[in-house]
Protein backbone atom coordinates (compact mmCIF):
# COMPACT_ATOMS: atom_id res chain seq x y z
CA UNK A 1 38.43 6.40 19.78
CA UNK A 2 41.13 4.12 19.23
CA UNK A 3 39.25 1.25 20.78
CA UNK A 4 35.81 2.05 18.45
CA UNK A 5 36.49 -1.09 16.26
CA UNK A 6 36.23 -3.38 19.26
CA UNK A 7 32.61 -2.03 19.77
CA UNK A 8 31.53 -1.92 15.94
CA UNK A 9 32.79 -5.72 15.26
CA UNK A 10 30.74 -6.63 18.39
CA UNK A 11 27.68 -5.09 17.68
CA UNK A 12 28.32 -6.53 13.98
CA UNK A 13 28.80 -10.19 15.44
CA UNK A 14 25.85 -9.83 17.31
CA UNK A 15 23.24 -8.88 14.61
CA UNK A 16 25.04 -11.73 11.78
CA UNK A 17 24.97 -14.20 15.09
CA UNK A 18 21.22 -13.60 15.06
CA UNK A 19 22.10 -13.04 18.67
CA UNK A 20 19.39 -9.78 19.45
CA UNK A 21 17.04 -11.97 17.84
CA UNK A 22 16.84 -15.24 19.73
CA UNK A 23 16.70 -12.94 22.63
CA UNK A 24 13.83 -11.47 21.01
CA UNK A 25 12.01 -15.36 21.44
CA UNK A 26 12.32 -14.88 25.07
CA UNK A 27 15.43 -14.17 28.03
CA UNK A 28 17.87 -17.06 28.00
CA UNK A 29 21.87 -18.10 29.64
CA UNK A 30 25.12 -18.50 27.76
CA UNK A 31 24.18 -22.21 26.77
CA UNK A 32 21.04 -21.51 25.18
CA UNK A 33 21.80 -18.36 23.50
CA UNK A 34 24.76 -20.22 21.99
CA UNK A 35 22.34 -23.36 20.86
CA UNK A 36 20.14 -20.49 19.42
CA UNK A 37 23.10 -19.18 17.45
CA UNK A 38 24.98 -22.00 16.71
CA UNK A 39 28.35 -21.11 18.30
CA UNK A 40 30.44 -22.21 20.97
CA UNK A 41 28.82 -21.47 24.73
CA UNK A 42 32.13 -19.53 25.81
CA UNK A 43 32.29 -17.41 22.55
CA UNK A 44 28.62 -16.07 23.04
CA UNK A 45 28.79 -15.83 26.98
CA UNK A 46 31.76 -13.40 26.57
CA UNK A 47 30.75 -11.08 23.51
CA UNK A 48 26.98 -11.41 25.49
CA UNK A 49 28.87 -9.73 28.49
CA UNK A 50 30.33 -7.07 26.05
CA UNK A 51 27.00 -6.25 24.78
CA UNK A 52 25.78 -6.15 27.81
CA UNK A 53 28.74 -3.65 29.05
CA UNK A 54 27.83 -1.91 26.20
CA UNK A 55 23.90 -1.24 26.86
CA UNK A 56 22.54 -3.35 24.40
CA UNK A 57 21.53 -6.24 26.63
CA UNK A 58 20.78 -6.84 30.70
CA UNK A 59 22.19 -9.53 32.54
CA UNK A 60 20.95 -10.92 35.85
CA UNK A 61 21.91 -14.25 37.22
CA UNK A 62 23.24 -15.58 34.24
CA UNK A 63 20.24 -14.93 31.89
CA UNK A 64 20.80 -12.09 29.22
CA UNK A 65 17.66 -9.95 27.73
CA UNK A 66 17.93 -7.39 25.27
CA UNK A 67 18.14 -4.47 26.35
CA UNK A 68 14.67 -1.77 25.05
CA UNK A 69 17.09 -0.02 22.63
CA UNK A 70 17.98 -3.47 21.06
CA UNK A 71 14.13 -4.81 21.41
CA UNK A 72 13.28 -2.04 19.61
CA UNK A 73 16.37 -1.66 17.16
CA UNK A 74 17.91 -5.19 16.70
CA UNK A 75 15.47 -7.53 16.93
CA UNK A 76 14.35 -8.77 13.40
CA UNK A 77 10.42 -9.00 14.40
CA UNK A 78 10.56 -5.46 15.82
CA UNK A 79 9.13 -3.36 13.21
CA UNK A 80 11.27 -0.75 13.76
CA UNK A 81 14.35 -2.92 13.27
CA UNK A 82 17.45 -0.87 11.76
CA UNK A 83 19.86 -4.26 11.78
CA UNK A 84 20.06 -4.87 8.39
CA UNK A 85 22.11 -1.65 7.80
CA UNK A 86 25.17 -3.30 9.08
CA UNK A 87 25.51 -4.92 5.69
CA UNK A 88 26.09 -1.90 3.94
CA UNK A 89 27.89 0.10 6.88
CA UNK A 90 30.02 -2.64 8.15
CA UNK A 91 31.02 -3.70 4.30
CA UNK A 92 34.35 -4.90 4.00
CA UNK A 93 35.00 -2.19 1.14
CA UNK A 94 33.77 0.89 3.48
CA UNK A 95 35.87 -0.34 6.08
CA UNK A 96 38.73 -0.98 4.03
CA UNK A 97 39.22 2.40 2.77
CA UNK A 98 39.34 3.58 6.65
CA UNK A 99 42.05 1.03 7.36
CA UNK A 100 44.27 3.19 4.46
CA UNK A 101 43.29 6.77 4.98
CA UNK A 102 46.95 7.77 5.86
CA UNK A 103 47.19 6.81 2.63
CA UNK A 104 44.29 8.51 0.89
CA UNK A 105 44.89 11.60 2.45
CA UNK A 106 48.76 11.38 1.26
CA UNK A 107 47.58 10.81 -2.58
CA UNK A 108 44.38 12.62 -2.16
CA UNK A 109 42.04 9.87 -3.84
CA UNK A 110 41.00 6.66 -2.80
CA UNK A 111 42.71 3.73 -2.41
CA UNK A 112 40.21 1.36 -3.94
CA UNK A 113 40.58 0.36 -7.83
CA UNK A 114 38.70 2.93 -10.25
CA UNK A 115 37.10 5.22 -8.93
CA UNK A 116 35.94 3.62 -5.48
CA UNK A 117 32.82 3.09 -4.46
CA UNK A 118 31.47 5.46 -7.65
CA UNK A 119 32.37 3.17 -9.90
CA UNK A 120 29.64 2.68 -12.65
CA UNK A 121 27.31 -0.29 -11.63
CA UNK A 122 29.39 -0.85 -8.27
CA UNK A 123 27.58 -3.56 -6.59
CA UNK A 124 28.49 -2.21 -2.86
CA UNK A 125 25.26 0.46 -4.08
CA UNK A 126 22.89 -2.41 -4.20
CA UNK A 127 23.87 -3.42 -0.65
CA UNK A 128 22.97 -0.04 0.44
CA UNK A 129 19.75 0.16 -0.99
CA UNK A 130 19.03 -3.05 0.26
CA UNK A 131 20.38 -2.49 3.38
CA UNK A 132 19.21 0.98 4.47
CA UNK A 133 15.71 1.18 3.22
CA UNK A 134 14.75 0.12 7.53
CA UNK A 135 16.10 3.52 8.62
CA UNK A 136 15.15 5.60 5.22
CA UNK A 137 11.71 4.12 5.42
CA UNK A 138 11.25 6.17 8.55
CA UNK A 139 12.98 9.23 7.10
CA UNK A 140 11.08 8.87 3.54
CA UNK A 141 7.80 10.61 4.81
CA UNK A 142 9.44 13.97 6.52
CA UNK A 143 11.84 14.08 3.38
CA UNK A 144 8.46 13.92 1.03
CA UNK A 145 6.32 16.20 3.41
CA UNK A 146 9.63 18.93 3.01
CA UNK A 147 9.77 18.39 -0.82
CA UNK A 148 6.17 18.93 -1.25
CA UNK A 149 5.29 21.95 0.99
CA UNK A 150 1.49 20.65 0.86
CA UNK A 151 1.81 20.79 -3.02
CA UNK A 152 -1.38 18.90 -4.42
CA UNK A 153 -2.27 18.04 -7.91
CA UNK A 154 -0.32 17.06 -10.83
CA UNK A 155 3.47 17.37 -10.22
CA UNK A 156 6.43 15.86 -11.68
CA UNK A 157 9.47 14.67 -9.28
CA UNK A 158 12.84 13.29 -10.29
CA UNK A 159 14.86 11.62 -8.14
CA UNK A 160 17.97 11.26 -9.24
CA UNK A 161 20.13 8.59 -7.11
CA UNK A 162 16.79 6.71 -6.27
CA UNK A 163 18.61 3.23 -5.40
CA UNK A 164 15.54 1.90 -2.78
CA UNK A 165 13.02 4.20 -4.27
CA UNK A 166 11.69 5.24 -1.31
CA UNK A 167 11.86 8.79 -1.44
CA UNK A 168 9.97 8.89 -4.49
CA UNK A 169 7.29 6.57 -3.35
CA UNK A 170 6.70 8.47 -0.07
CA UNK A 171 6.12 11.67 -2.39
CA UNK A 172 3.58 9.31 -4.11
CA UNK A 173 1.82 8.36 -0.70
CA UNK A 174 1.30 11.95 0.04
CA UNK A 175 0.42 13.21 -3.03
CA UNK A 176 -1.09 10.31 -5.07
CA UNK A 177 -0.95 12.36 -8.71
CA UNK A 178 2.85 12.93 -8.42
CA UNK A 179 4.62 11.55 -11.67
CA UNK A 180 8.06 10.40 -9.90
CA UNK A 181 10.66 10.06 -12.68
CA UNK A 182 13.40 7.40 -10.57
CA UNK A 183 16.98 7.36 -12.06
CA UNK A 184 19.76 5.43 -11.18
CA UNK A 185 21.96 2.50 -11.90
CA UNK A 186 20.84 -0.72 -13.51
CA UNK A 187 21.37 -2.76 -10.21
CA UNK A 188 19.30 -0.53 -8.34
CA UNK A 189 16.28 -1.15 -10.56
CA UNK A 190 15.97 -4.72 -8.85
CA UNK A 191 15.88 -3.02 -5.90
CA UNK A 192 13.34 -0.41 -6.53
CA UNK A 193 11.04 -3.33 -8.16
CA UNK A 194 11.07 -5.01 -4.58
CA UNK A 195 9.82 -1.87 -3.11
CA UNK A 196 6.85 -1.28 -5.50
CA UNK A 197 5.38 -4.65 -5.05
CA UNK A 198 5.35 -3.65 -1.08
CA UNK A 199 4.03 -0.05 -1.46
CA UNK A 200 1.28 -1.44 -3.76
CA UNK A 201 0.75 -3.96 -1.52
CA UNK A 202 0.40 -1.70 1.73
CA UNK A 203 -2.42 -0.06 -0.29
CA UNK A 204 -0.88 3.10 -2.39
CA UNK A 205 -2.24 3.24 -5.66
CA UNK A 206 0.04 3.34 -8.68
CA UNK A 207 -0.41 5.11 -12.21
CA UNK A 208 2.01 5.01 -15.26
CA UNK A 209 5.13 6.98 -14.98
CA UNK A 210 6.83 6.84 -18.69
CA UNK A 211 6.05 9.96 -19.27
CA UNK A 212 5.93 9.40 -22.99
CA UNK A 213 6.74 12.31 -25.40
CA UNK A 214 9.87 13.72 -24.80
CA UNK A 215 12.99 12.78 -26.66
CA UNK A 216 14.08 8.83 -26.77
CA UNK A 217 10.50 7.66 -25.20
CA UNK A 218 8.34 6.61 -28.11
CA UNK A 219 5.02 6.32 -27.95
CA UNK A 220 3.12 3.21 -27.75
CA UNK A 221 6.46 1.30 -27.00
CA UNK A 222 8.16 2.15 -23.54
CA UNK A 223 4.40 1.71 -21.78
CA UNK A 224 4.80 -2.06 -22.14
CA UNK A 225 8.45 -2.14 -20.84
CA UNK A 226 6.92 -0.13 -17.75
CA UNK A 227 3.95 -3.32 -17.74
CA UNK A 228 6.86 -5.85 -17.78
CA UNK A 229 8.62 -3.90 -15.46
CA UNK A 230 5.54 -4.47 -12.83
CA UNK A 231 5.12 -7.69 -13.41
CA UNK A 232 8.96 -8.59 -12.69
CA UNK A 233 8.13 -6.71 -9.59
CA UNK A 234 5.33 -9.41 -8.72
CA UNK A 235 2.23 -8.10 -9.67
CA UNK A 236 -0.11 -9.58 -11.52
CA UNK A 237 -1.76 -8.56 -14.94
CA UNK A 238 -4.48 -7.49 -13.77
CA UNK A 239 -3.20 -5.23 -11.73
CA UNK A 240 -1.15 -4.04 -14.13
CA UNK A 241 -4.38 -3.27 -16.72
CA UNK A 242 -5.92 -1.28 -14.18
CA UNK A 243 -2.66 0.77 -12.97
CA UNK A 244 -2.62 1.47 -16.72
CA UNK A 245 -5.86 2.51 -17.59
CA UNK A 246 -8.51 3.03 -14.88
CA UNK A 247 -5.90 4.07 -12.50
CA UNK A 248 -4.07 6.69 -15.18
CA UNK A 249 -7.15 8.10 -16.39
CA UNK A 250 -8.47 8.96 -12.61
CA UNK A 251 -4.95 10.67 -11.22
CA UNK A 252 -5.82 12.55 -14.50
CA UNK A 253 -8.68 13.67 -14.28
CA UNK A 254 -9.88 12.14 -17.78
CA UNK A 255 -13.56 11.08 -16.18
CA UNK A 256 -14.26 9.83 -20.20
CA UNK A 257 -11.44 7.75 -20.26
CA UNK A 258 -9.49 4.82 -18.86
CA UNK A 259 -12.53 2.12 -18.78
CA UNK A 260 -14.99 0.93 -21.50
CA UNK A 261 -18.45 2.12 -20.25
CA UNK A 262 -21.13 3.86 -22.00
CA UNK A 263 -20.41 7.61 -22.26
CA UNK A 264 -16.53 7.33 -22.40
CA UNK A 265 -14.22 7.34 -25.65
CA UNK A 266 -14.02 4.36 -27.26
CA UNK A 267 -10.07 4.08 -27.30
CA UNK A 268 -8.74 0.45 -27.04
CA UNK A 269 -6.63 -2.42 -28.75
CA UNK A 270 -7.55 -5.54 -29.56
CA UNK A 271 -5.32 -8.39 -28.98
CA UNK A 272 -4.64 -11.71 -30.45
CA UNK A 273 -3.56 -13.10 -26.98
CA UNK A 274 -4.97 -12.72 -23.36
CA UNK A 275 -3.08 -10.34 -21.49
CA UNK A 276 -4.15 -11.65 -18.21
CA UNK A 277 -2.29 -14.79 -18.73
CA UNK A 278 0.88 -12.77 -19.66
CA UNK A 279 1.12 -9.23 -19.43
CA UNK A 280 3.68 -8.99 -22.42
CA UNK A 281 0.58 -9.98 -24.82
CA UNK A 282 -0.26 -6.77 -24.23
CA UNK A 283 2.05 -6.27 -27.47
CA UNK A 284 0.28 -8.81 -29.55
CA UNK A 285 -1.90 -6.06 -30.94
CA UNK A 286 -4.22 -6.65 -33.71
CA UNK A 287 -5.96 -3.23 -34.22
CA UNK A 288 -6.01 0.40 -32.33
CA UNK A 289 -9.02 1.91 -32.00
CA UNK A 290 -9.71 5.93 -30.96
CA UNK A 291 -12.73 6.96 -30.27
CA UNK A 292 -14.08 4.28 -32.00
CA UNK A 293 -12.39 4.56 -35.16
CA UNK A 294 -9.69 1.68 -36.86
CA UNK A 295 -6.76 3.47 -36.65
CA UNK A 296 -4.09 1.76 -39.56
């Protein structure tokens, strides 16, 4: 155990050297592995023996492959690449709090300023959902398939810690009339944003989650902070019209609402500015119509 770092910092200087990847481009020796990586020919021939020690790459006459765990596992282009969570579990302020646990378990708390890495709006929590969505993207399915029990229909879901927001949006992909309610930090939004534009671009559809009504969410207001919220997230306004309105109205059930077509309530706004060349003149509202009638 004592000798545990020497294999972490390894495999850690491997992925940051992009070392499993230029592998990945095809078997090559100690000088063009280090050309690849831009570092000195002896440094990457000896931590490419290491690895190779290790399991994580073959060696024969001089030329180094990766091995099929790091194919699979290391390798940037793999899809099932899990590299990127070295960021977050190799962070300097994890693996500083291990270097002091005599310490910590002296005091009893941790030896990092405040309270540690649950500080409010510590930015070590944006690395992870960054970082660990590869290996919680796998995971996000079975977690959603456990919650739901085969639950179909209308259901409401918090998730409370959502940081990547994958959880939530694997409940979604299951059961596409799931409200998911995601609460976390302010840093984690940016986070979650990233992951909606690549859910909605993989297919899923999307519906509005404000959940307007209960205490603090005012109507008519919060709907167009979820809008800008979308577009920040890269998608475009029209998009966003039909998340809002065809798309709500269907994971409803409301078959007389949602579109303007004869037979269907005639509930709408008029605007004084397109809203397809800016989805926040979706606020520029002139008059409110339900079922037909001026509302003042």
């Amino acid at each position: 155990m004592l000798q545990a770092h020497q294999r972490t910092a390894a495999l850690q200087a491997g992925i940051e050297l992009g070392l499993f990847g230029a592998l990945g481009e095809g078997p090559a020796d100690a000088a063009m592995l280090a050309a690849k990586c831009g570092a000195s020919e002896r440094g990457t021939r000896v931590l490419a023996d290491y690895l190779t020690i290790a399991g994580l790459l073959t060696k024969q006459d001089g030329v180094y492959s990766n091995s099929e765990v790091s194919g699979t596992f290391l390798d940037p282009k793999s899809p099932a690449c899990l590299a990127s969570i070295a960021k977050f579990l190799g962070n300097k302020e994890m693996v500083e709090t291990c270097k002091g646990l005599t310490q910590i378990v002296r005091q009893g708390r941790t030896n990092l300023p405040g309270q540690g890495t649950v500080e409010p709006e510590n930015p070590m929590w944006v690395e992870f959902a960054e970082s660990m969505a590869p290996i919680m993207r796998a995971t996000a399915p079975m977690v959603a398939g456990v919650a739901l029990q085969g639950t179909t229909g209308p259901v409401k879901v918090l998730d409370i810690a959502a940081g990547h927001g994958l959880f939530g949006l694997g409940i979604a992909q299951q059961n596409p009339e799931a409200q998911i309610v995601a609460v976390d930090w302010a840093q984690g939004l940016d986070v979650a944003k990233k992951n909606l534009k690549r859910v909605f671009d993989s297919g899923v559809r999307l519906g509005f989650g404000t959940d307007t009504g209960p205490p603090g969410r005012f109507p008519g207001f919060f709907e167009h902070m979820e809008m800008q919220l979308m577009a920040e997230a890269g998608l475009t306004p029209a998009q966003i019209i039909q998340i809002a309105t065809k798309n709500s109205a269907e994971f409803l059930g409301a078959k007389d609402l949602g579109t303007l077509e004869s037979g269907k309530w005639a509930d709408l706004i008029v605007l004084t500015k397109n809203p397809l060349d800016d989805i926040l003149n979706s606020r520029s509202i002139e008059t409110v119509m339900i079922a037909g009638q001026k509302v003042n």
